[in-house]
C-alpha atoms as a PDB file:
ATOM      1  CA  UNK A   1     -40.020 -69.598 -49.846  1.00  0.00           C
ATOM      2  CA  UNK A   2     -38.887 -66.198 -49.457  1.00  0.00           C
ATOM      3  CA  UNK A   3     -41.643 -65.250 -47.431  1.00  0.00           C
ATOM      4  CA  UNK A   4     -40.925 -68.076 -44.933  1.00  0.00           C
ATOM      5  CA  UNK A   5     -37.550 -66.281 -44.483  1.00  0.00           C
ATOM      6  CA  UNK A   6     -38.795 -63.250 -44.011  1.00  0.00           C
ATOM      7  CA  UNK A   7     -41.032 -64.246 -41.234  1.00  0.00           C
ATOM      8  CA  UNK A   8     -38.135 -65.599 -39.002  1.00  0.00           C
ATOM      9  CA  UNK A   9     -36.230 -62.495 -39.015  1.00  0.00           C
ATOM     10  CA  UNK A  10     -36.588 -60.733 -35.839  1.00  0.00           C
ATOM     11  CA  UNK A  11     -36.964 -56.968 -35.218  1.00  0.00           C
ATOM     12  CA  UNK A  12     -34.456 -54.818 -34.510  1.00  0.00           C
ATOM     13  CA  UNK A  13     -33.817 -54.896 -30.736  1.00  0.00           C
ATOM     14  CA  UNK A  14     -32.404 -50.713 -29.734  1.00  0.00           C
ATOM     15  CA  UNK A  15     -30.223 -50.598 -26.740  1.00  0.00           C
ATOM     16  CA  UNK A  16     -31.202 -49.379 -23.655  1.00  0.00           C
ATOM     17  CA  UNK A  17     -30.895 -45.924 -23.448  1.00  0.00           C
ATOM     18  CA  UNK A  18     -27.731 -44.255 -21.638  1.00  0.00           C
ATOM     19  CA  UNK A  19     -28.941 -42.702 -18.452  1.00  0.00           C
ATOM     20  CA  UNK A  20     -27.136 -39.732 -16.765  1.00  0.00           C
ATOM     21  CA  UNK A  21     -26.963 -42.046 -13.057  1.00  0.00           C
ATOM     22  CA  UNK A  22     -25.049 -43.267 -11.851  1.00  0.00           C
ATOM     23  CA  UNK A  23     -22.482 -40.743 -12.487  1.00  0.00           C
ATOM     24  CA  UNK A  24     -19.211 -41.637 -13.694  1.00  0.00           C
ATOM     25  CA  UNK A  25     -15.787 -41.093 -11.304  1.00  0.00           C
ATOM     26  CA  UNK A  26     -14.657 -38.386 -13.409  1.00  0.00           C
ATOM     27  CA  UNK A  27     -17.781 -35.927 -12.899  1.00  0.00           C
ATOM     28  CA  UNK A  28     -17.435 -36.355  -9.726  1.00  0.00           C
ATOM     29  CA  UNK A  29     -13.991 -35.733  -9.430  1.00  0.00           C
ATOM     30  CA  UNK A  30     -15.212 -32.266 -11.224  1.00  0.00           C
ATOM     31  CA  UNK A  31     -18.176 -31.899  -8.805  1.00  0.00           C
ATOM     32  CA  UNK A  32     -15.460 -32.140  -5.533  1.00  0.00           C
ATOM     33  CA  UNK A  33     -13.367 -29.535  -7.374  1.00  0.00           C
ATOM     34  CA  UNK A  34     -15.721 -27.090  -8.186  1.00  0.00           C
ATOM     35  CA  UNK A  35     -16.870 -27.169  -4.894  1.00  0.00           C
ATOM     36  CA  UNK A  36     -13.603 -27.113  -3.406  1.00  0.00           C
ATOM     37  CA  UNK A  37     -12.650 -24.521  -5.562  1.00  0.00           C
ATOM     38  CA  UNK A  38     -15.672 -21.909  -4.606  1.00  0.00           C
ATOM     39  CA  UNK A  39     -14.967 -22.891  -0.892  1.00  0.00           C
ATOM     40  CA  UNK A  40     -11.379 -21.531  -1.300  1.00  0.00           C
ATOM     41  CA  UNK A  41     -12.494 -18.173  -3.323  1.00  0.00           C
ATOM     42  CA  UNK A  42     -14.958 -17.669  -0.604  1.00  0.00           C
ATOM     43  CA  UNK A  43     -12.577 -17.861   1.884  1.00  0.00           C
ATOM     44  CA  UNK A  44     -10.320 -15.398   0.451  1.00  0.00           C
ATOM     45  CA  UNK A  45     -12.593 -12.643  -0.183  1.00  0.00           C
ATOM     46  CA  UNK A  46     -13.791 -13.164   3.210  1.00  0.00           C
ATOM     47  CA  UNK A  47     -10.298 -13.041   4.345  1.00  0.00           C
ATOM     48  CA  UNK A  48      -9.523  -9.867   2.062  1.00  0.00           C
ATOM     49  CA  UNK A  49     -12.318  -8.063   3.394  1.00  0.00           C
ATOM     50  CA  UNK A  50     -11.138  -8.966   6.863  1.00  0.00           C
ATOM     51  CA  UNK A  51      -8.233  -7.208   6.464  1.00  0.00           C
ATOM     52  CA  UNK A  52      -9.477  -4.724   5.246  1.00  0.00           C
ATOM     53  CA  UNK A  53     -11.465  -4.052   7.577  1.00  0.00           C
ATOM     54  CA  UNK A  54      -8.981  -2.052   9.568  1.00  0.00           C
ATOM     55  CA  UNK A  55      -8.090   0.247   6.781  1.00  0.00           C
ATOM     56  CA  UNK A  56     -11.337   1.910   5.899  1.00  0.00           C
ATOM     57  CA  UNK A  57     -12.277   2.396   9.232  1.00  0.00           C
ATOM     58  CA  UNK A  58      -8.872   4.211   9.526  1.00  0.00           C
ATOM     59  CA  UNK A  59      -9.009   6.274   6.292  1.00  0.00           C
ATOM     60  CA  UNK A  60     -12.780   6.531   7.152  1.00  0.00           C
ATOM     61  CA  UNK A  61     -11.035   8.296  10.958  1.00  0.00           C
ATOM     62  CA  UNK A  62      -8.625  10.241   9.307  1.00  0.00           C
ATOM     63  CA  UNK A  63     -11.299  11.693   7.102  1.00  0.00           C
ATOM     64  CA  UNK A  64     -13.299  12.691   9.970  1.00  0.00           C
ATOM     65  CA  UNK A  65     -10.319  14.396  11.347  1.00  0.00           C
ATOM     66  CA  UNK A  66     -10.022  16.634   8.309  1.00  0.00           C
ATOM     67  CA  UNK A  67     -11.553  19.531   9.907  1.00  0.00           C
ATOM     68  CA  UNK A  68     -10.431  19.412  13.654  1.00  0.00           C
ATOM     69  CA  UNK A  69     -10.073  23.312  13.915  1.00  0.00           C
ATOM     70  CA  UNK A  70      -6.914  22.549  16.316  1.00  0.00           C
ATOM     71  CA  UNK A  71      -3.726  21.577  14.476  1.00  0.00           C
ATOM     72  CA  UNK A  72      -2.341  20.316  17.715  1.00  0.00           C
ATOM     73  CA  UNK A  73      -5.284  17.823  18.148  1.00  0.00           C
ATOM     74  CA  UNK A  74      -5.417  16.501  14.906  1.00  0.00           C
ATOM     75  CA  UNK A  75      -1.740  15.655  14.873  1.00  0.00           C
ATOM     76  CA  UNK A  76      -2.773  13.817  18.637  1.00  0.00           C
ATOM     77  CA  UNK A  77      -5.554  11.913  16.719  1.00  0.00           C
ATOM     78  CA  UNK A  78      -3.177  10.998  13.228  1.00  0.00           C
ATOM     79  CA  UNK A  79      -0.557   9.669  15.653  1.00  0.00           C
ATOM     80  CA  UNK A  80      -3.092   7.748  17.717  1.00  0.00           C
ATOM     81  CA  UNK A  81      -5.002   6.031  14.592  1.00  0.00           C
ATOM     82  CA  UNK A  82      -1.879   4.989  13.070  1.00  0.00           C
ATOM     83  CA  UNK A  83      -0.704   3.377  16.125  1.00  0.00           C
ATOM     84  CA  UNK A  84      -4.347   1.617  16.818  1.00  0.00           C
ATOM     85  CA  UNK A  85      -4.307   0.564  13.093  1.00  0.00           C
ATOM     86  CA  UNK A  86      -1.084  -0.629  13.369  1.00  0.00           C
ATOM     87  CA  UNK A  87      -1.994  -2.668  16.111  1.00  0.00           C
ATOM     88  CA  UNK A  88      -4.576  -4.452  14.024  1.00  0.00           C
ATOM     89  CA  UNK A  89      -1.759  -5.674  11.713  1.00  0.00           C
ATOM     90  CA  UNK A  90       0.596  -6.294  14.257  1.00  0.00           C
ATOM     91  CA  UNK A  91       1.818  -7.203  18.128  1.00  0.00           C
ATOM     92  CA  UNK A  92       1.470  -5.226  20.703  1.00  0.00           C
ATOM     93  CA  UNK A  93       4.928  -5.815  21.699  1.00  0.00           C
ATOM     94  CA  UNK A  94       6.189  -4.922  18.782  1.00  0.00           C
ATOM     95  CA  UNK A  95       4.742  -1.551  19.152  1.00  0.00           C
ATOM     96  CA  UNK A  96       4.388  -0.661  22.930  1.00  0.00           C
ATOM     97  CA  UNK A  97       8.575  -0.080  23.239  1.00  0.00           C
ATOM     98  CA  UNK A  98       8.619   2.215  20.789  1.00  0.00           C
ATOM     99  CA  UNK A  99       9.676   6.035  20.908  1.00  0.00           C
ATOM    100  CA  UNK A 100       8.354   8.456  18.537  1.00  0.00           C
ATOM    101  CA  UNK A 101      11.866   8.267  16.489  1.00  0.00           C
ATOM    102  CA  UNK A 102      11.631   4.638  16.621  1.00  0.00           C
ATOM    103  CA  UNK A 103       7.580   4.395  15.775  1.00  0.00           C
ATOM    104  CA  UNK A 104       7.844   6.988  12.670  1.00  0.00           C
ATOM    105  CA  UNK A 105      11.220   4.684  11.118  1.00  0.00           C
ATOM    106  CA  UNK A 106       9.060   1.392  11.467  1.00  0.00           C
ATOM    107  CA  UNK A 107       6.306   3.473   9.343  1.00  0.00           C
ATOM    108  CA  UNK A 108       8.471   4.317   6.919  1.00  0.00           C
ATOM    109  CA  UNK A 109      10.223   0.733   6.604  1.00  0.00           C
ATOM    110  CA  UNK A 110       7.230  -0.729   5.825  1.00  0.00           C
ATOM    111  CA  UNK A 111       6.263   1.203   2.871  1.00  0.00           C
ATOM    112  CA  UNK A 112       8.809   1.692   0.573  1.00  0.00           C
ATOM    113  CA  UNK A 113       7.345   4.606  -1.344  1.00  0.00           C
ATOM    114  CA  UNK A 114       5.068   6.306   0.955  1.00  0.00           C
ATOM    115  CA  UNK A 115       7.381   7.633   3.729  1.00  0.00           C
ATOM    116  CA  UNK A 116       6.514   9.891   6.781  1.00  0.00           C
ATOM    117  CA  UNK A 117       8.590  12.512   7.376  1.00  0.00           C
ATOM    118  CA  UNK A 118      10.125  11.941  10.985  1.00  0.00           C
ATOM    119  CA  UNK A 119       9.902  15.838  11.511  1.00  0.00           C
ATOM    120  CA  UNK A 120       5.980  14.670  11.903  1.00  0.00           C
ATOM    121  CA  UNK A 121       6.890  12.589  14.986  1.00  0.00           C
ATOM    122  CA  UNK A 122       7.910  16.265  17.104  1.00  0.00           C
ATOM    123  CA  UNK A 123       4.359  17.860  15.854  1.00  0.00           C
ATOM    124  CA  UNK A 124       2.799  16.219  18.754  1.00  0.00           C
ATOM    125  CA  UNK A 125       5.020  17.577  21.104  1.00  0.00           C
ATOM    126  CA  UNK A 126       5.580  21.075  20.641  1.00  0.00           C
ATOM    127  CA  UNK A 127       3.368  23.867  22.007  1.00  0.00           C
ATOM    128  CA  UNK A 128       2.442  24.632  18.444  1.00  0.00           C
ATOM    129  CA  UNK A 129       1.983  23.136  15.701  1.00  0.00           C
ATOM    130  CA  UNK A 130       0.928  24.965  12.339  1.00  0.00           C
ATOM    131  CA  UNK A 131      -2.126  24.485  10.429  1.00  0.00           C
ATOM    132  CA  UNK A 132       0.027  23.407   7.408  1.00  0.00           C
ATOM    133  CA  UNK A 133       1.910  21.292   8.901  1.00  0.00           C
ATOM    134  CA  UNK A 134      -0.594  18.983  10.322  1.00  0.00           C
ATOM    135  CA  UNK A 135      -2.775  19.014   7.031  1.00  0.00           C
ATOM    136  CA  UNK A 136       0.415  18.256   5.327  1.00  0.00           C
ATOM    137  CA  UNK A 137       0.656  15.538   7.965  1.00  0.00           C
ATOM    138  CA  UNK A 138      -2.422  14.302   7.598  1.00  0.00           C
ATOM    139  CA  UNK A 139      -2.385  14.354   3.797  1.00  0.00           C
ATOM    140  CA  UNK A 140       0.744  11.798   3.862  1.00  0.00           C
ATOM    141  CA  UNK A 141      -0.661   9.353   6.873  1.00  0.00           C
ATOM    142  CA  UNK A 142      -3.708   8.786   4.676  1.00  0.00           C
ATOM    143  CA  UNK A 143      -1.409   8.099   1.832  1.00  0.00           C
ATOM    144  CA  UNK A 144       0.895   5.811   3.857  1.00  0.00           C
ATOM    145  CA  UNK A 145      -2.390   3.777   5.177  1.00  0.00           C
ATOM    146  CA  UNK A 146      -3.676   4.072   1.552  1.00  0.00           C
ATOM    147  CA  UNK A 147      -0.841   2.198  -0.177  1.00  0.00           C
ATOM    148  CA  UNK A 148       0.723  -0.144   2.930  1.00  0.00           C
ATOM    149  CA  UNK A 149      -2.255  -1.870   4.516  1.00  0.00           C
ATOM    150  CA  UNK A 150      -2.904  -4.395   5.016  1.00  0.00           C
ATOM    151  CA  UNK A 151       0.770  -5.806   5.473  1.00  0.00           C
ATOM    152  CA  UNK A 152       2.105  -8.062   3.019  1.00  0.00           C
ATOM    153  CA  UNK A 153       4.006 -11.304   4.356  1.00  0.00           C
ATOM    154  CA  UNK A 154       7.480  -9.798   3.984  1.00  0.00           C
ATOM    155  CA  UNK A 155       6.715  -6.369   5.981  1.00  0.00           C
ATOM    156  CA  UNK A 156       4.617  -9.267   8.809  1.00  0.00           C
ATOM    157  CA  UNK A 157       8.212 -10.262   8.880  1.00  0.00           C
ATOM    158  CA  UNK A 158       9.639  -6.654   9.207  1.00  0.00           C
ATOM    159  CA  UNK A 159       7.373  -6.116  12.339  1.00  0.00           C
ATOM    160  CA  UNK A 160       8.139  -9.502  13.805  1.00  0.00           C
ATOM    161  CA  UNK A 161      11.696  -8.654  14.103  1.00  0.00           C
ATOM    162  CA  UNK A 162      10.826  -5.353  15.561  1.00  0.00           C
ATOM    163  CA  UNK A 163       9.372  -7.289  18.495  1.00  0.00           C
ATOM    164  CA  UNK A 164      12.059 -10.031  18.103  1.00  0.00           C
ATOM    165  CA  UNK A 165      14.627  -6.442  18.778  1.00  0.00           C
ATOM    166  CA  UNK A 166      12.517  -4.603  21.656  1.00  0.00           C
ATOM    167  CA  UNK A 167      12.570  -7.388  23.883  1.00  0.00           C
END
């Protein structure tokens, strides 16, 4: 008898096995923000490098500058690539107006502790300028470009209301 109830058992039936398709909602709710995610990095750094941009190829300027043999020229050329840098990060209009006086305390409102002397702002103007002076010059435009580009939000703002006043 025991054999007869041995012989109706039936073999072990294994489940199907678990396949990794179709994906549940929560991997792909993963997948969409991963992807989303490297979009918006990529973005960024293309954005940072953007605005960057303008700011090594001014530094990269004011380093070719470095041995003009005329003092009076290279003071010319720092005031001119500050101004064409600055119109990179900013409007014209907010700009254009502007006397020397008026350009060298919008430099120095923007960066709170790189200032620019506004004796700089007559070197352009005089007959003669001294050697030291427009090294000197030099020396603190590249540190002003250095440490205040590109513009943060709140100095955008600053320049805004420049324009916003010269009109």
């Amino acid at each position: 008898m025991q054999n007869n109830v041995l012989s109706q058992l039936k073999d072990i039936q294994t489940p199907e096995p678990i396949t990794w398709w179709p994906l549940a909602w929560g991997w792909w709710l993963i997948m969409v923000l991963v992807v989303v995610s490297i979009y918006v990095v990529i973005r960024l750094v293309i954005k940072r490098i953007e605005n960057n941009k303008a700011k090594k190829q001014a530094l990269k300027m004011l380093e070719q500058i470095h041995n003009e043999p005329h003092p009076h020229k290279t003071v010319i050329a720092i005031n001119d690539i500050l101004k064409r840098v600055m119109l990179v990060y900013t409007s014209r209009e907010s700009i254009a107006s502007m006397n020397s006086k008026q350009w060298f305390e919008s430099l120095n409102t923007l960066s709170e502790t790189h200032k620019i002397p506004t004796h700089f702002s007559q070197l352009a103007y005089q007959p003669k300028c001294s050697a030291k002076d427009a090294d000197e010059y030099l020396n603190t435009a590249q540190n002003w470009v250095k440490n205040t580009l590109p513009l943060s939000k709140k100095q955008k703002q600053i320049t805004e209301r420049w324009s916003a006043t010269n009109v």
